[in-house]
C-alpha atoms as a PDB file:
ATOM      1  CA  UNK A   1      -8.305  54.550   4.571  1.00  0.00           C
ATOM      2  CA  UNK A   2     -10.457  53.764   1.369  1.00  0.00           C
ATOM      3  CA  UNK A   3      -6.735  52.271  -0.432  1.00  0.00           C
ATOM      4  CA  UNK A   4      -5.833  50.318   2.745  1.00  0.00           C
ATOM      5  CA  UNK A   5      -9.178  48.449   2.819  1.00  0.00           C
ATOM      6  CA  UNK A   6      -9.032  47.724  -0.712  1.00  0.00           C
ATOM      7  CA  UNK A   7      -5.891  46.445  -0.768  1.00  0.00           C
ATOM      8  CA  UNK A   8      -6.502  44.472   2.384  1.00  0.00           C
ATOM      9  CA  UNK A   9      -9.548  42.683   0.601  1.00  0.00           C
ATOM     10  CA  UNK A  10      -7.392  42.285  -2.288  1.00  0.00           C
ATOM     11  CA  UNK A  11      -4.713  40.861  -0.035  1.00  0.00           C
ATOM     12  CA  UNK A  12      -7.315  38.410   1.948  1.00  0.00           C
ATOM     13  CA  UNK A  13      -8.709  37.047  -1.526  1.00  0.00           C
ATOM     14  CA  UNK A  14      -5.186  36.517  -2.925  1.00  0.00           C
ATOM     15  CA  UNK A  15      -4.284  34.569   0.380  1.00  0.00           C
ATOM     16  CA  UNK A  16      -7.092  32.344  -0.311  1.00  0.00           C
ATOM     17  CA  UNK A  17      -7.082  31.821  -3.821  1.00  0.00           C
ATOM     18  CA  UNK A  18      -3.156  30.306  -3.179  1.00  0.00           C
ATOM     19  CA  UNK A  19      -4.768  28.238  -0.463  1.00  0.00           C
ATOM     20  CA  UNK A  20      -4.965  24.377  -0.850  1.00  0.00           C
ATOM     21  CA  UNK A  21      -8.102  22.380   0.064  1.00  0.00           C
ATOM     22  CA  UNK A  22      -8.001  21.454   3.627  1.00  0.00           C
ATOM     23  CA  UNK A  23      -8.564  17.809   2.690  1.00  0.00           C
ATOM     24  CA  UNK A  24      -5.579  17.921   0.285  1.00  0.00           C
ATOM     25  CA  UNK A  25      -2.892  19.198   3.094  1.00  0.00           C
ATOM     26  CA  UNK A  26      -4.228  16.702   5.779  1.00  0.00           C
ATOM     27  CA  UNK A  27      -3.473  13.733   2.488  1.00  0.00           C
ATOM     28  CA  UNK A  28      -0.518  15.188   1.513  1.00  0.00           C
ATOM     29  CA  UNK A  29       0.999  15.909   4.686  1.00  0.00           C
ATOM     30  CA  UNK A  30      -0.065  13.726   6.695  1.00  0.00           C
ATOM     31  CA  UNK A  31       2.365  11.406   8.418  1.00  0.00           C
ATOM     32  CA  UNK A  32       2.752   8.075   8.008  1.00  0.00           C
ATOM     33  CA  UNK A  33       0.624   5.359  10.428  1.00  0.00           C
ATOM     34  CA  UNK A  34       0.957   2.264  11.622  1.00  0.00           C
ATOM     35  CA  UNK A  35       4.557   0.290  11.967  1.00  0.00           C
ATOM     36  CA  UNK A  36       7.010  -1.603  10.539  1.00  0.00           C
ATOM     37  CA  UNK A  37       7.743  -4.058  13.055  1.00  0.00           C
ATOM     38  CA  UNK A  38       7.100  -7.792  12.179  1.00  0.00           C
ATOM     39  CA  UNK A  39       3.632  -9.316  13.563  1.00  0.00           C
ATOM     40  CA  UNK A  40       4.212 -11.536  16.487  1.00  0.00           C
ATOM     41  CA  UNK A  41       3.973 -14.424  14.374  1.00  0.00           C
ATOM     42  CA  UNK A  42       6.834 -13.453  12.072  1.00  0.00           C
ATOM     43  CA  UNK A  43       9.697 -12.287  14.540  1.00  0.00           C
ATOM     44  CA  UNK A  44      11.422 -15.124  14.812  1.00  0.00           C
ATOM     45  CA  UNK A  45      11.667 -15.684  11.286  1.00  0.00           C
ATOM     46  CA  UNK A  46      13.217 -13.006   9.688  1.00  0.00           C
ATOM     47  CA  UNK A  47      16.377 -10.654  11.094  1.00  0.00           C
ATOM     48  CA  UNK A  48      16.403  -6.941   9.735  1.00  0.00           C
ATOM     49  CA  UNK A  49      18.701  -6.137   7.443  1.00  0.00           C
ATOM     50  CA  UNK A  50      20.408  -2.679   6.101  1.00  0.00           C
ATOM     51  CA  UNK A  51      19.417  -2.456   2.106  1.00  0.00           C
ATOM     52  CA  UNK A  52      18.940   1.203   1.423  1.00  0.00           C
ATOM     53  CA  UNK A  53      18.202   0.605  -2.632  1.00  0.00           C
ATOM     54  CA  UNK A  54      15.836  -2.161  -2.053  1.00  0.00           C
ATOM     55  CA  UNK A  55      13.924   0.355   0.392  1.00  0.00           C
ATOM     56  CA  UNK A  56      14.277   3.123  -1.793  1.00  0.00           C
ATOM     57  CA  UNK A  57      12.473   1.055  -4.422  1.00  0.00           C
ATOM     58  CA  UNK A  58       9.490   0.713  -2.211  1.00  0.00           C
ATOM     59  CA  UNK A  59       8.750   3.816  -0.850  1.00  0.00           C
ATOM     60  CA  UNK A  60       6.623   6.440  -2.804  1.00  0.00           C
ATOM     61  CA  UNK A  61       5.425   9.922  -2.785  1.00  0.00           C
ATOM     62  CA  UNK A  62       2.535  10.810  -1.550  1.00  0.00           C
ATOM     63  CA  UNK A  63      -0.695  10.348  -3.943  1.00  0.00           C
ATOM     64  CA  UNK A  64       1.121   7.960  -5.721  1.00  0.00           C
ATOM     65  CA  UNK A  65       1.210   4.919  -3.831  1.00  0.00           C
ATOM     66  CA  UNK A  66       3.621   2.252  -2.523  1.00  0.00           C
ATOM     67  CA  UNK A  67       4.784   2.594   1.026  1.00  0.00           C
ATOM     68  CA  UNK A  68       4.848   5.202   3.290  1.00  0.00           C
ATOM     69  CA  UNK A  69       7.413   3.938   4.932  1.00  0.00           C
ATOM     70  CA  UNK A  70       9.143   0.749   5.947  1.00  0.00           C
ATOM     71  CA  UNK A  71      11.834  -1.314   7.184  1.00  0.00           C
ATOM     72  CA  UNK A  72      14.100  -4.116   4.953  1.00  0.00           C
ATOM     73  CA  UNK A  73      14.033  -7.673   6.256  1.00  0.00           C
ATOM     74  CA  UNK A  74      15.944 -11.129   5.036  1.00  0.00           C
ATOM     75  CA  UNK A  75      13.673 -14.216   5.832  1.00  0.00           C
ATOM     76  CA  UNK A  76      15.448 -17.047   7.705  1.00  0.00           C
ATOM     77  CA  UNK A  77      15.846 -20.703   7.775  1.00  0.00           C
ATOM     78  CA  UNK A  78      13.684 -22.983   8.379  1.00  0.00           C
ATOM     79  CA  UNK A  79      10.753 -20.175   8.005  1.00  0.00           C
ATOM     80  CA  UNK A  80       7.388 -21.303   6.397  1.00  0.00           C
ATOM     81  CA  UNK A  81       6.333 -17.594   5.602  1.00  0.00           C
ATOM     82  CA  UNK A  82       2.740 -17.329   3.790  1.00  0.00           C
ATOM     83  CA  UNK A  83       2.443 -14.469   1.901  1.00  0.00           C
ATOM     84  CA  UNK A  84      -1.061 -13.858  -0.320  1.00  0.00           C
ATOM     85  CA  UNK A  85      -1.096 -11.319  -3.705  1.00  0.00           C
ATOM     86  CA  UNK A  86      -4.811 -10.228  -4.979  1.00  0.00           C
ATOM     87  CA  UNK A  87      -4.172 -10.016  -9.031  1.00  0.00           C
ATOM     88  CA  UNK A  88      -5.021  -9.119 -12.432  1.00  0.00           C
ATOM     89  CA  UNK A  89      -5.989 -12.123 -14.657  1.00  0.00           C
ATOM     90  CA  UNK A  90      -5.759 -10.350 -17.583  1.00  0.00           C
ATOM     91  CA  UNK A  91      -2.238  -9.174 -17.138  1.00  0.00           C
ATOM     92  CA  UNK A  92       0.624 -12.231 -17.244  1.00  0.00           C
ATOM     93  CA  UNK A  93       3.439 -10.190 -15.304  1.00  0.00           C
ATOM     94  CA  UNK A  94       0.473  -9.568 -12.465  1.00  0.00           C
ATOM     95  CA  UNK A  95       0.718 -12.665 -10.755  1.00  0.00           C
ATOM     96  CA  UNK A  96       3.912 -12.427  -9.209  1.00  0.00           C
ATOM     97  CA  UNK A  97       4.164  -8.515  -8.955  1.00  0.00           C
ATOM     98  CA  UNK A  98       5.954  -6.970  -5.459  1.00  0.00           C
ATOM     99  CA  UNK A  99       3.147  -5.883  -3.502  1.00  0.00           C
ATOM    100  CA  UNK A 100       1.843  -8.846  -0.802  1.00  0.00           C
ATOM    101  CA  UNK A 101       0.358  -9.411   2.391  1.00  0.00           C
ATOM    102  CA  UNK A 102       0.486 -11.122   5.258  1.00  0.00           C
ATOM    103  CA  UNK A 103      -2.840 -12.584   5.499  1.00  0.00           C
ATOM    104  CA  UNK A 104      -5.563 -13.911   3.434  1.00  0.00           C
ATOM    105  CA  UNK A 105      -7.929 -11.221   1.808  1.00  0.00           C
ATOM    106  CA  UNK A 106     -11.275 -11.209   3.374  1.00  0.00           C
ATOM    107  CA  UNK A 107     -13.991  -8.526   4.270  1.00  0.00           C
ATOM    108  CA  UNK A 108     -15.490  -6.358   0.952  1.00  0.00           C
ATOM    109  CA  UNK A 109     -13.277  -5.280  -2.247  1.00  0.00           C
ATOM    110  CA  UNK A 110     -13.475  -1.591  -1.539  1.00  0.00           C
ATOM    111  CA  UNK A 111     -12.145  -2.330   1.786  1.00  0.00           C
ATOM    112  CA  UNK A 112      -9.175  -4.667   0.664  1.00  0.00           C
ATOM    113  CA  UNK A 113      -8.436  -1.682  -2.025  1.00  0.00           C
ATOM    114  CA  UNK A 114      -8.758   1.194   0.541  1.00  0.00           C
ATOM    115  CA  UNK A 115      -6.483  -0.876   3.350  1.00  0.00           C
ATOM    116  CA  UNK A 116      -3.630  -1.460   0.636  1.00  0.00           C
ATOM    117  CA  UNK A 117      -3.995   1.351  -1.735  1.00  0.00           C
ATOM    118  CA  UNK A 118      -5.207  -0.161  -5.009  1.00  0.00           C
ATOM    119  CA  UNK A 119      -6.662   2.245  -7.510  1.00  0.00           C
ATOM    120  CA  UNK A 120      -9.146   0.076  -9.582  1.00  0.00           C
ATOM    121  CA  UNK A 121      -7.643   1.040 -12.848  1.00  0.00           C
ATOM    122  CA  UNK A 122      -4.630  -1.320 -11.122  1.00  0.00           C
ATOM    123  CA  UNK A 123      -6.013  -4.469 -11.020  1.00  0.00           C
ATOM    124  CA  UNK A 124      -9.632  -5.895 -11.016  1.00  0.00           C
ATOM    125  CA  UNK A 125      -8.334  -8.291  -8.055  1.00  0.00           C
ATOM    126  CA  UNK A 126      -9.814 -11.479  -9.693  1.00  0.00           C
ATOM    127  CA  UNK A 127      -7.575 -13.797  -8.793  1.00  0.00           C
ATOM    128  CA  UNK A 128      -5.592 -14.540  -5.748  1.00  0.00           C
ATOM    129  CA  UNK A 129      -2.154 -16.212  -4.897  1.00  0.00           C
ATOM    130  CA  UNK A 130      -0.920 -17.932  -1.649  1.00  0.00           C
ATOM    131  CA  UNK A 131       2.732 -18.536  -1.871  1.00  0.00           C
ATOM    132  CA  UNK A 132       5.634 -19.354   0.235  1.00  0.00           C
ATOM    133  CA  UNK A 133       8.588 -17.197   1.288  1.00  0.00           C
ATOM    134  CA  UNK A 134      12.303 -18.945   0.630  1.00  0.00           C
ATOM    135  CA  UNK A 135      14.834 -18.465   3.057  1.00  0.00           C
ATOM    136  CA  UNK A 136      17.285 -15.985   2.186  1.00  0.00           C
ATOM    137  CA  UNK A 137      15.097 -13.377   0.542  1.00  0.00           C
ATOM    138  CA  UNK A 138      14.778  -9.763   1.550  1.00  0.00           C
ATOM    139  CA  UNK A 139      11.667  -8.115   1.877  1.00  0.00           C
ATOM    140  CA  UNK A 140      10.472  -4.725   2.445  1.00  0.00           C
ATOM    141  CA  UNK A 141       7.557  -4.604   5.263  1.00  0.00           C
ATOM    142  CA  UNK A 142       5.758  -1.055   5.765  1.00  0.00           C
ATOM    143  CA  UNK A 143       2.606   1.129   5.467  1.00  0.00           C
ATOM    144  CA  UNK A 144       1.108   2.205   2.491  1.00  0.00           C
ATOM    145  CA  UNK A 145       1.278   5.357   0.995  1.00  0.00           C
ATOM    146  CA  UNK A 146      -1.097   7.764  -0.092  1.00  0.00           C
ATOM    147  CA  UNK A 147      -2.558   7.345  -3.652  1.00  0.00           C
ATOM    148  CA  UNK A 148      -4.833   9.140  -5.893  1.00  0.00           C
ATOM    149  CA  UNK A 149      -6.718   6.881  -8.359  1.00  0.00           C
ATOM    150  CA  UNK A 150      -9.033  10.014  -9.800  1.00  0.00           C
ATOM    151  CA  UNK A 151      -9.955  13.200  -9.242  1.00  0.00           C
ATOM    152  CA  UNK A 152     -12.430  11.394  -7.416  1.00  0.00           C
ATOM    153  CA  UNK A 153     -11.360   8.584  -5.766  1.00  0.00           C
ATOM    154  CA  UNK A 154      -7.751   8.764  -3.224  1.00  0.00           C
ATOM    155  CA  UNK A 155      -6.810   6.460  -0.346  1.00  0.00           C
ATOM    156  CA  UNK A 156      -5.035   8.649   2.887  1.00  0.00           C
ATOM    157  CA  UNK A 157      -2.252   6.834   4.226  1.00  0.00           C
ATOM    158  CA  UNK A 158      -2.961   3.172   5.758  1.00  0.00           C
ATOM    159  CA  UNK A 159      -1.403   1.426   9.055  1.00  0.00           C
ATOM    160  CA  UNK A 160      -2.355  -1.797   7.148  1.00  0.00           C
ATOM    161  CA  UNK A 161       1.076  -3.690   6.494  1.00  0.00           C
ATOM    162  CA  UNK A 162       2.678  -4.560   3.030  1.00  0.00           C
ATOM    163  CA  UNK A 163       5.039  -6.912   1.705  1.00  0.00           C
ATOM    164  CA  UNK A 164       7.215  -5.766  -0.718  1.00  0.00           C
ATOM    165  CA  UNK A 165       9.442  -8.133  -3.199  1.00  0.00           C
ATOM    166  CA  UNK A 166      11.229  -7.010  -5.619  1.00  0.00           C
ATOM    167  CA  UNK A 167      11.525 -10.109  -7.815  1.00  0.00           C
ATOM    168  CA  UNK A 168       8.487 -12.525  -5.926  1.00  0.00           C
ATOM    169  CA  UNK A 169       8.829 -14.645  -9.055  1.00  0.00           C
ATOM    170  CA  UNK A 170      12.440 -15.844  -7.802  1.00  0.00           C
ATOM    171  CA  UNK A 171      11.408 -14.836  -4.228  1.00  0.00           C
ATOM    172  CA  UNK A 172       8.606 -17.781  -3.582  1.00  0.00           C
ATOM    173  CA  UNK A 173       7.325 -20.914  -4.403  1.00  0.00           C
ATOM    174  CA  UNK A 174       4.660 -23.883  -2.989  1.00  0.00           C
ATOM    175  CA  UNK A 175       1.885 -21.094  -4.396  1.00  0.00           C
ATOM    176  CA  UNK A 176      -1.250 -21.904  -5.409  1.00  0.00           C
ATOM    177  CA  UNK A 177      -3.951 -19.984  -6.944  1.00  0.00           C
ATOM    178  CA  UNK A 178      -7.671 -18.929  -6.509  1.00  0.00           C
ATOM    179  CA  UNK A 179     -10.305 -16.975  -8.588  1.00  0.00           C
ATOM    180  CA  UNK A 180     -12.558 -14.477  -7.192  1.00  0.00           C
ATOM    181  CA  UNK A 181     -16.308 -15.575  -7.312  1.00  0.00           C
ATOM    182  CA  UNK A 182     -19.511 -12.988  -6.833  1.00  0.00           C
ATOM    183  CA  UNK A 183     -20.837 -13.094  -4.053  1.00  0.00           C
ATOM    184  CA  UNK A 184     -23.519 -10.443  -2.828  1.00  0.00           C
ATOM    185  CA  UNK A 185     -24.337  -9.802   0.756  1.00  0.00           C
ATOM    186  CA  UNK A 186     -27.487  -7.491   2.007  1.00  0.00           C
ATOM    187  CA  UNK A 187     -25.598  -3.984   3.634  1.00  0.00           C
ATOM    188  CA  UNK A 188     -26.067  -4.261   7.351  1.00  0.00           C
ATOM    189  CA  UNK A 189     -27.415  -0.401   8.625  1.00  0.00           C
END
């Protein structure tokens, strides 16, 4: 009796020595949220379109952002698609990278950075874009992905949608750019 409840205590330790942190299965397993259908606004301007390598480029593994999932669309004549890109300054290639969204950022930073997945050593988001979509150019639209900026700071998956373009520099034009400003606001509790 005295070697069966050792080695059951041994047992019951080992088992949870092996066993992750709750809060990383729910982030690592979780499934994906939200959907990949176009906003109302955007239906009739873009058809869907079968590009498996231009989706594969797009999706990620979880903790290491991207999307979660999504769907490949081709945007369609005579569509006047905004699309807005938060960017680095400091970095020249930023500016036209491939993540984008629908509409213009507003609300706080941490906010914009949680609902799309932006680790701050990414980008300080100091500058903004607003460009327009060309006709003919496929686009990835999903959820974003799970990503771990530090061993203290990870965004779960989000429902908030993404734009993805593989080569926005060819992809858009009519832009025009902003830069962030300070602005402090007292917390509301």
């Amino acid at each position: 009796m005295k070697r069966f409840t050792i080695t059951a205590i041994l047992l019951l330790i080992g088992g949870c020595a092996q066993q992750p942190r709750s809060d990383d299965v729910n982030v690592l397993t979780k499934a994906c949220v939200g959907s990949t259908a176009l906003p109302a606004q955007w239906q009739g301007q873009f058809r869907a379109v079968d590009n498996p390598e231009l989706l594969q480029s797009a999706l990620g593994e979880p903790q290491q952002g991207k999307l979660c999932q999504g769907q490949v669309y081709e945007s369609t004549q005579p569509a006047t698609v905004i699309l807005y890109r938060a960017y680095n300054s400091t970095n020249p290639n930023s500016r036209f990278g491939s993540w984008w969204a629908w509409a213009k950022p507003s609300g706080t930073v941490s906010e914009y950075r949680a609902n799309y997945e932006i680790c701050y050593q990414w980008s300080p988001l100091d500058k903004l874009v607003r460009c327009e979509l060309k006709p003919g150019v496929q686009v990835v639209v999903g959820n974003g992905q799970s990503a771990q900026c530090s061993e203290y700071l990870r965004y779960g998956v989000s429902a908030v949608q993404q734009v993805f373009i593989a080569d926005a520099g060819d992809a858009v034009h009519n832009c025009s750019d902003f830069n962030a400003v300070m602005q402090w606001q007292p917390i509301q509790r």
